[in-house]
Each structure stands twice: as C-alpha cells, then as structure tokens.
Protein backbone atom coordinates (compact mmCIF):
# COMPACT_ATOMS: atom_id res chain seq x y z
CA UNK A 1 106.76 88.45 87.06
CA UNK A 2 109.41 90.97 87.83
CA UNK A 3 112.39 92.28 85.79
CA UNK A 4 115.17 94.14 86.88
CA UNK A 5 117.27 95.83 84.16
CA UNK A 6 120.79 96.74 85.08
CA UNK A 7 123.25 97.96 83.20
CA UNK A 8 123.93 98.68 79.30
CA UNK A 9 120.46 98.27 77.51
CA UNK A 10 120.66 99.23 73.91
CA UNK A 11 118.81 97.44 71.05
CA UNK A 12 121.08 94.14 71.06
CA UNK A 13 120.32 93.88 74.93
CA UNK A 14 116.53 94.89 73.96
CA UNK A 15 116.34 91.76 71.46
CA UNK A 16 117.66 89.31 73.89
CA UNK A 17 115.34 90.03 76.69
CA UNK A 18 112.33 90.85 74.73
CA UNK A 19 112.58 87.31 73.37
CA UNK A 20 113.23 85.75 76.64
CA UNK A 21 110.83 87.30 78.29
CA UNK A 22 108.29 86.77 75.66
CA UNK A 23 109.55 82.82 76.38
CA UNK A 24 109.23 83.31 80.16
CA UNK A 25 105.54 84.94 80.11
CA UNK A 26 104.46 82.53 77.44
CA UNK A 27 105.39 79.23 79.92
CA UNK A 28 103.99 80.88 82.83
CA UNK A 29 101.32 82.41 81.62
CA UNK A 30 102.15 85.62 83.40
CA UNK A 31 99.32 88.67 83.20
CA UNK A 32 101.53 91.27 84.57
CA UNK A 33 105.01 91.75 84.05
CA UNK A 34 107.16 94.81 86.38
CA UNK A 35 109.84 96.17 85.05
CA UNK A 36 111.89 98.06 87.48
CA UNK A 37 114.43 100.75 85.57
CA UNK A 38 116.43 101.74 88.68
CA UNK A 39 119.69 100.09 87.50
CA UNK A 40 119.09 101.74 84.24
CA UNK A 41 121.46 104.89 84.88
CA UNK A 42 120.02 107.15 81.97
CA UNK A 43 116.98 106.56 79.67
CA UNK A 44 117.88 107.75 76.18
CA UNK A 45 115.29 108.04 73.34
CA UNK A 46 116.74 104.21 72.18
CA UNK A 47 116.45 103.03 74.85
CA UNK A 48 113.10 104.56 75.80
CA UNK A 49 111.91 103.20 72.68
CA UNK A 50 112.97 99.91 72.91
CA UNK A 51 111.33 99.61 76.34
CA UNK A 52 108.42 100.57 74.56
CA UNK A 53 108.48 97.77 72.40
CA UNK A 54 108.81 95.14 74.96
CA UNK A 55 105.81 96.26 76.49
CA UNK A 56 104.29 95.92 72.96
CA UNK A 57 105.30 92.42 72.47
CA UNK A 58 104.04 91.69 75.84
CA UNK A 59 100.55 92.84 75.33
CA UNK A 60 100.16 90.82 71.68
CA UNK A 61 100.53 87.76 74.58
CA UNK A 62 97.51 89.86 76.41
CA UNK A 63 100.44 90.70 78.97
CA UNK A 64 99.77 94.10 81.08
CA UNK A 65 103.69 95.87 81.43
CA UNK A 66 104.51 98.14 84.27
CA UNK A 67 107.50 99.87 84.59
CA UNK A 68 108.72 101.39 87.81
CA UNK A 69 111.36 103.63 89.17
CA UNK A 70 111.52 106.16 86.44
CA UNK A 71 113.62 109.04 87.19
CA UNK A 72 112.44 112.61 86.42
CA UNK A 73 115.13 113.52 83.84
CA UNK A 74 114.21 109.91 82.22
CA UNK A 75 110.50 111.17 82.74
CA UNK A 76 111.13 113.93 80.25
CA UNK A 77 112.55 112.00 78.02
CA UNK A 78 110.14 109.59 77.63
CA UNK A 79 107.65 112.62 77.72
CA UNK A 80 109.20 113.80 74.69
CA UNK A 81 109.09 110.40 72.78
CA UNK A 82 106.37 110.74 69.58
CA UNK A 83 105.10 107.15 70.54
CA UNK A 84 101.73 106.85 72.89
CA UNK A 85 102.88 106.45 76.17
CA UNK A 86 99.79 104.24 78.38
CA UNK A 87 99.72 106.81 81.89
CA UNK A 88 98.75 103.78 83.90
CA UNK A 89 101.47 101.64 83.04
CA UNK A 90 104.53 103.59 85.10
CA UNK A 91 104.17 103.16 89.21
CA UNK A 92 106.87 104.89 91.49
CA UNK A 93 108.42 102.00 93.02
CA UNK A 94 108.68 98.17 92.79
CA UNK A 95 107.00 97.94 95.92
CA UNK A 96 104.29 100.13 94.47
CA UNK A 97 103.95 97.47 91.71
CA UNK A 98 104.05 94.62 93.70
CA UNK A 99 101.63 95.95 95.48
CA UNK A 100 98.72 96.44 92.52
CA UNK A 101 99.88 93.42 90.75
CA UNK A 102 99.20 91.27 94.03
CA UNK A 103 96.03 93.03 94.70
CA UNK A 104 94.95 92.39 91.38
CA UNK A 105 95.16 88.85 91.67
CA UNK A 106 94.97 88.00 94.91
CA UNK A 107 98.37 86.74 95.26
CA UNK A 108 100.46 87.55 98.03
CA UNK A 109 103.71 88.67 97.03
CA UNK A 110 105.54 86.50 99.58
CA UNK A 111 104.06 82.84 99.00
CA UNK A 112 103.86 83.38 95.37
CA UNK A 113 100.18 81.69 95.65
C-alpha cells in the first residue's frame, strides 16, 4: 500500500490519515505501507513527529512503514528529533520502495498479484 502526502500536514491532517489508514491496512491486511514525502515541501519537527506516529500505529497492526523521498534539509531535521528513528525504514525513492516491498512478497508491482 502506497501513500502520497501532498500538501499541508500538521496534526489535524496527521489524525485524519492515521485513522484512515489504520482503516485501510486493517481491511486489507497490508504488511507494508510506503509513504512517499515528496509533496511534503518542508518537514518540521511536528510534522516529523507526527509521521513518526503513524508509523507507530501501523506497527501495533504488525504493519512495516517506509517512507521515501526525504530531502536532506528534512534529513536533518528528522536527525535532530529525540525520538528513535528505525535506519531501515527510509528508502530514496518510491520506486526504491516498490521495489523491496514487491521483492519481499513476491508481488509484482504491476498486476498487484
């Protein structure tokens, strides 16, 4: 499952999608979920955080969170956040992404199968 965030994303925004995506991964039973920043124009500590804590709520559903096209001045910020950030769970690029998820499950990104 793949998320694009675009736009304003503050903690209002942050509720509405972490519940909806919570909804989403729960009815599909999703085991990866890729969320891509690059519409994201600047990563602020808030924000940072509350992307954090989607990716918490996702893994109490046992739900592996990437996110992908981090900048490097959002890179330092998130660098500089006091909260444990997991090393494996940022990739470069959604194609990057798409690419471990799929070979993780044998999927192929294209058929959806």
């Amino acid at each position: 499952m793949a998320l694009p965030l675009v736009g304003r994303f503050d903690h209002e925004r942050s509720e509405g999608v972490r519940e909806k995506l919570l909804e989403a991964v729960a009815a599909s039973s999703a085991h990866e979920v890729v969320i891509d920043v690059t519409g994201l124009a600047s990563i602020d500590a808030t924000i940072a955080s509350e992307l954090l804590r989607v990716s918490r709520a996702l893994a109490l559903l046992g739900t592996k969170t990437y996110f992908t096209a981090i900048s490097p001045a959002n890179a330092l910020t998130m660098s500089r956040l006091d909260e444990q950030l997991p090393p494996e769970g940022f990739l470069r690029n959604l194609e990057q992404a798409l690419r471990l998820v799929t070979s993780q499950t044998g999927r192929s990104p294209e058929s959806g199968t």
